[in-house]
Each structure stands twice: as structure tokens, then as C-alpha cells.
N, C-alpha and C. Protein backbone atom coordinates (compact mmCIF):
# COMPACT_ATOMS: atom_id res chain seq x y z
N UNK A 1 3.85 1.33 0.51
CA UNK A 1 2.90 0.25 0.43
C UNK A 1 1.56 0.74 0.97
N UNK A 2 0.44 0.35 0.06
CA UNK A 2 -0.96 0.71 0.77
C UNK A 2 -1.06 -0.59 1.33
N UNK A 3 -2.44 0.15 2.34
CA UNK A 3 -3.26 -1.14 3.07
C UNK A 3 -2.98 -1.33 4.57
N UNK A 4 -1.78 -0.49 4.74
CA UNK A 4 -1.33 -1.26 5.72
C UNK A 4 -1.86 -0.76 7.21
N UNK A 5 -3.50 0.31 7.19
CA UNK A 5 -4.24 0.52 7.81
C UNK A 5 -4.62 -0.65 8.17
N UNK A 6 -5.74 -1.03 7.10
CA UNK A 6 -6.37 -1.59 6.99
C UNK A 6 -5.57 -3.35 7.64
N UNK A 7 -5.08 -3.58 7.08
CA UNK A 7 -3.72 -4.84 8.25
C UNK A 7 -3.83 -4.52 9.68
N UNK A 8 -3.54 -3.17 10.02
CA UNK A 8 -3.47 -3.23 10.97
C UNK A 8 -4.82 -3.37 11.84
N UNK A 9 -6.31 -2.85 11.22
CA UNK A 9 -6.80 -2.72 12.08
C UNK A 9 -7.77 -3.75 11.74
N UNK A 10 -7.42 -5.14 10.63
CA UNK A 10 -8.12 -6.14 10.79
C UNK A 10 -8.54 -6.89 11.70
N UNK A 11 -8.96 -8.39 11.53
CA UNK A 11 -8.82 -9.02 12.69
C UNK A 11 -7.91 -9.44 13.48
N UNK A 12 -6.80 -9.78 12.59
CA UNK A 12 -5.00 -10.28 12.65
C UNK A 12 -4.82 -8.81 14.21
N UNK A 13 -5.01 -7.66 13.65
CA UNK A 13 -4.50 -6.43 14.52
C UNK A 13 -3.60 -6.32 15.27
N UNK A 14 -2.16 -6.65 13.71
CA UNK A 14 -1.20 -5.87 14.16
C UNK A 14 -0.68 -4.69 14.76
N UNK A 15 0.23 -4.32 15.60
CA UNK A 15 0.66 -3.46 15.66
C UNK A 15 1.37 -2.62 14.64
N UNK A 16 0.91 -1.42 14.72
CA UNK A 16 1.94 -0.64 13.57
C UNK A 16 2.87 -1.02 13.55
N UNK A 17 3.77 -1.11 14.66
CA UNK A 17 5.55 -1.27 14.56
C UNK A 17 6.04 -2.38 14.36
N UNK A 18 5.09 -3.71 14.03
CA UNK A 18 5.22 -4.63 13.73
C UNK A 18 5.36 -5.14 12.34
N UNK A 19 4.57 -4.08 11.87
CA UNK A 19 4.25 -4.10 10.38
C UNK A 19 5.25 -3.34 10.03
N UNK A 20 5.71 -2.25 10.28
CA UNK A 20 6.89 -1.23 10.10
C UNK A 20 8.15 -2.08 9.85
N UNK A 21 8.15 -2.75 11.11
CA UNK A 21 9.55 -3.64 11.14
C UNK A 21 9.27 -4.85 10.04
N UNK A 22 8.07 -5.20 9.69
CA UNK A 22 8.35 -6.45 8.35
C UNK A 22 8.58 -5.86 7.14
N UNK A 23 7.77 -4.64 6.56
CA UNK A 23 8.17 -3.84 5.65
C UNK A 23 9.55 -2.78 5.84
N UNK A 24 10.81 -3.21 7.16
CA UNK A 24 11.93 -2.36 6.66
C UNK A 24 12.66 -3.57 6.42
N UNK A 25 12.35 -4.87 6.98
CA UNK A 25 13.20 -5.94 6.35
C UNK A 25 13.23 -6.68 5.07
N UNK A 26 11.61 -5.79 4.46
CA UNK A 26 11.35 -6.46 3.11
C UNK A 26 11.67 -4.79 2.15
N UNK A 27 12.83 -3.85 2.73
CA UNK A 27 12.72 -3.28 1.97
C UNK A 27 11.39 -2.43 1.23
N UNK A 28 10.51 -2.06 1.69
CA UNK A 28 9.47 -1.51 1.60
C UNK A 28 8.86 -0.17 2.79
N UNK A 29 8.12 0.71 1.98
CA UNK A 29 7.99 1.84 3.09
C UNK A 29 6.19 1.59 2.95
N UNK A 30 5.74 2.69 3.65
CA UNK A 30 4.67 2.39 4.09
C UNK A 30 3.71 3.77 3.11
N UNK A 31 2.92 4.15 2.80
CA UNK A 31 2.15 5.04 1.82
C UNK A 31 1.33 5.84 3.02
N UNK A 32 1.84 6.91 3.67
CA UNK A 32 1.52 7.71 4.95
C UNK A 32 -0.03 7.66 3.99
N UNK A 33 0.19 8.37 2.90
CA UNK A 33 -1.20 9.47 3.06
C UNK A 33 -2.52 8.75 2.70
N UNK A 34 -2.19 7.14 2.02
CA UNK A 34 -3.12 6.24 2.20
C UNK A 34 -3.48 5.63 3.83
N UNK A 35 -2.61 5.91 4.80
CA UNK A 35 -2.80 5.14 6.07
C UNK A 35 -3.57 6.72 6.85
N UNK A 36 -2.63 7.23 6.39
CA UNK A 36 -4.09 9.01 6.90
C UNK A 36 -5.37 8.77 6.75
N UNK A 37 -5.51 8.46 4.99
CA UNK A 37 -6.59 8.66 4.57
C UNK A 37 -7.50 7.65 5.32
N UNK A 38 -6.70 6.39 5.44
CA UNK A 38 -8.07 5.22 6.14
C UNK A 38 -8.25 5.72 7.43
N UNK A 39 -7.46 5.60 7.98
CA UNK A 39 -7.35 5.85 9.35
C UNK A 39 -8.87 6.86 9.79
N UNK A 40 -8.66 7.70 8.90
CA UNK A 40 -9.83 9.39 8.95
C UNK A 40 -10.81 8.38 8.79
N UNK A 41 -11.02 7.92 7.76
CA UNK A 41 -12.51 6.92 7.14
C UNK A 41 -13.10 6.37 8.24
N UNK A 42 -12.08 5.83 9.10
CA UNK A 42 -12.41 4.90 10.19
C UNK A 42 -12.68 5.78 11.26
N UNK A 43 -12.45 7.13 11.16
CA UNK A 43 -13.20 7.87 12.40
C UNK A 43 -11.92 7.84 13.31
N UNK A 44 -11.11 7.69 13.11
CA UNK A 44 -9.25 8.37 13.78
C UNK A 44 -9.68 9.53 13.88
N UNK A 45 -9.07 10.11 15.10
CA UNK A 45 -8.79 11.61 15.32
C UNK A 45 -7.31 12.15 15.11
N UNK A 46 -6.69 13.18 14.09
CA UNK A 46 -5.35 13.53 14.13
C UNK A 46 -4.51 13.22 15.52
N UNK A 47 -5.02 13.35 16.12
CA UNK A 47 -4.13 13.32 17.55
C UNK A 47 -3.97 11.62 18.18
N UNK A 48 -4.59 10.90 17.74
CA UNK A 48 -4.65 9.10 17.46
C UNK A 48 -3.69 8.81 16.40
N UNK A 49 -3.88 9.62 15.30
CA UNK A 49 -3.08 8.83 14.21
C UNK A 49 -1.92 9.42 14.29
N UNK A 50 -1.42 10.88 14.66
CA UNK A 50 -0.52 11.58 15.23
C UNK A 50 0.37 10.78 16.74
N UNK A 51 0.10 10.50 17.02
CA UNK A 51 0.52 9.57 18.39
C UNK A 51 0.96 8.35 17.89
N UNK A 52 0.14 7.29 17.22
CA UNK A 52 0.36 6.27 16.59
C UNK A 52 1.39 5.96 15.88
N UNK A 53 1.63 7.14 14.76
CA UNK A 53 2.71 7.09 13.53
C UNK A 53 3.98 7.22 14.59
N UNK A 54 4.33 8.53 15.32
CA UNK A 54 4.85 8.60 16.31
C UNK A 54 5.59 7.56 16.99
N UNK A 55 5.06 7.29 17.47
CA UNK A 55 5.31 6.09 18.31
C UNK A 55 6.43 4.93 17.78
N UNK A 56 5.23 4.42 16.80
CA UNK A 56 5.83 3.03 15.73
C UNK A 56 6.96 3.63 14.92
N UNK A 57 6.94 4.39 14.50
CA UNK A 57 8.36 5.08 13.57
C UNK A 57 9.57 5.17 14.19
N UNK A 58 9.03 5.29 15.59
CA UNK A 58 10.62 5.83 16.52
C UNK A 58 10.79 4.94 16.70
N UNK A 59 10.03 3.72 17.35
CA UNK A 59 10.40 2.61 17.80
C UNK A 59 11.32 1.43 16.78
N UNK A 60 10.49 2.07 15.14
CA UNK A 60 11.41 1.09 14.23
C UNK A 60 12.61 1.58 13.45
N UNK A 61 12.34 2.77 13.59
CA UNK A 61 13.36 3.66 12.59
C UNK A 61 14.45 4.67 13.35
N UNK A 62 13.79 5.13 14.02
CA UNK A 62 14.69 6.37 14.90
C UNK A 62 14.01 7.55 14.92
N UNK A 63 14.80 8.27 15.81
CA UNK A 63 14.09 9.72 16.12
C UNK A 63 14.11 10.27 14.98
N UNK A 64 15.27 10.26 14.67
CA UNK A 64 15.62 11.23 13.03
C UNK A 64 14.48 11.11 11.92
N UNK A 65 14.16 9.88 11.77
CA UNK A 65 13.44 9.13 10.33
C UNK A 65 11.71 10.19 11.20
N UNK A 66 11.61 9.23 12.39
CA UNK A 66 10.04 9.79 13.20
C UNK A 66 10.01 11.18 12.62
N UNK A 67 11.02 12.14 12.66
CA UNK A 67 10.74 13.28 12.78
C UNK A 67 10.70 13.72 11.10
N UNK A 68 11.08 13.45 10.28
CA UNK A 68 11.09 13.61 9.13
C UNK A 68 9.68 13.17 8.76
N UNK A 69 9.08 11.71 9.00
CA UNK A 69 7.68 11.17 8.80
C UNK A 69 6.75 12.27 9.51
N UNK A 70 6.57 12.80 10.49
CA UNK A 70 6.23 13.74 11.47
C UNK A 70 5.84 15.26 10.58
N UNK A 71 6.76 15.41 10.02
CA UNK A 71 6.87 16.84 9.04
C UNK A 71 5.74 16.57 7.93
N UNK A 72 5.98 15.07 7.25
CA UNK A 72 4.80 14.61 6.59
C UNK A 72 3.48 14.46 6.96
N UNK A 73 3.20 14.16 7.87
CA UNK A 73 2.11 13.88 8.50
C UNK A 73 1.43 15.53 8.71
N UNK A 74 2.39 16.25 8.94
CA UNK A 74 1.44 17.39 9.20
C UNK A 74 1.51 17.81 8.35
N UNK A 75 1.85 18.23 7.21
CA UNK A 75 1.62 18.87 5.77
C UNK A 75 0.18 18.02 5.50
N UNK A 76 0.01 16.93 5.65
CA UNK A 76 -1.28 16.17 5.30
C UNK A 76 -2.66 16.76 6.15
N UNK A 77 -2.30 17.03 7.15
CA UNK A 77 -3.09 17.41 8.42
C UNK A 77 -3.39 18.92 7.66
N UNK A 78 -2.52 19.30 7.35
CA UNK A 78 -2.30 21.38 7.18
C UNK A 78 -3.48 21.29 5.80
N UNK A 79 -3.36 19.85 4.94
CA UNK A 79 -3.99 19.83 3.68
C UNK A 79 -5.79 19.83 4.10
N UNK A 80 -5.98 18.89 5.62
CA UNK A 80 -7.55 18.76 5.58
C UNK A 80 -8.44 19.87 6.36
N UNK A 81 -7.10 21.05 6.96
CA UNK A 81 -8.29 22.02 7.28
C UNK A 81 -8.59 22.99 6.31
């Protein structure tokens, strides 16, 4: 799912893991490299959005899933230097 930067860092300003947890009960995943991409737009530093994803993934999914999302995240990272 896109957008779900942008959700989060509306006025509403959800928490990631909040949003994580409504999109695993609606059956839905989240579109990393659109939430990269805003995130950067918005002047995120890798190590913010790296921490962030982190965080909310483990907390909704597990270590296992975090670390698999984690592998993604840096192939994306490996793509912008």
C-alpha cells in the first residue's frame, strides 16, 4: 500500500506500528520503497527511516519478518548512493 508516509506524518500522526497493525489485519502490506521515497522528500535521514521501519516491524510482525524488511531497506539505501 502507498501513502502510508504520508498518513503517518499527517496531522492524524500515526504511529508507524499502528498503521502496520491496521494494514496486517486488513490483510495488506505496506510499499517500503514508496515510504523510502517520501520519507527522503521530507528530508528523513537513512538512519531515521532505518530506526523507524525497525522498530514498527518488530513490534508488529517479528524479528524474523523486521529482518527480512531490513535486507529491503538496504538494497534501497545501496540503490541511492
Amino acid at each position: 500500500m502507498s501513502g502510508v508516509f504520508r498518513a503517518m506524518s499527517s496531522t492524524t500522526g500515526l504511529p508507524l506500528e499502528i498503521i502496520l497493525d491496521i494494514l496486517k489485519k486488513n490483510n495488506m502490506v505496506v510499499s517500503w520503497k514508496d515510504f523510502i521515497d517520501s520519507s527522503l522528500k521530507e528530508g528523513w535521514k537513512w538512519k531515521t527511516i532505518t530506526e523507524r521501519i525497525s522498530y514498527s516491524v518488530n513490534e508488529i510482525y517479528g524479528a524474523r519478518y523486521r529482518d527480512i524488511i531490513m535486507r529491503v531497506v538496504q538494497y534501497y539505501a545501496s540503490l541511492e548512493k
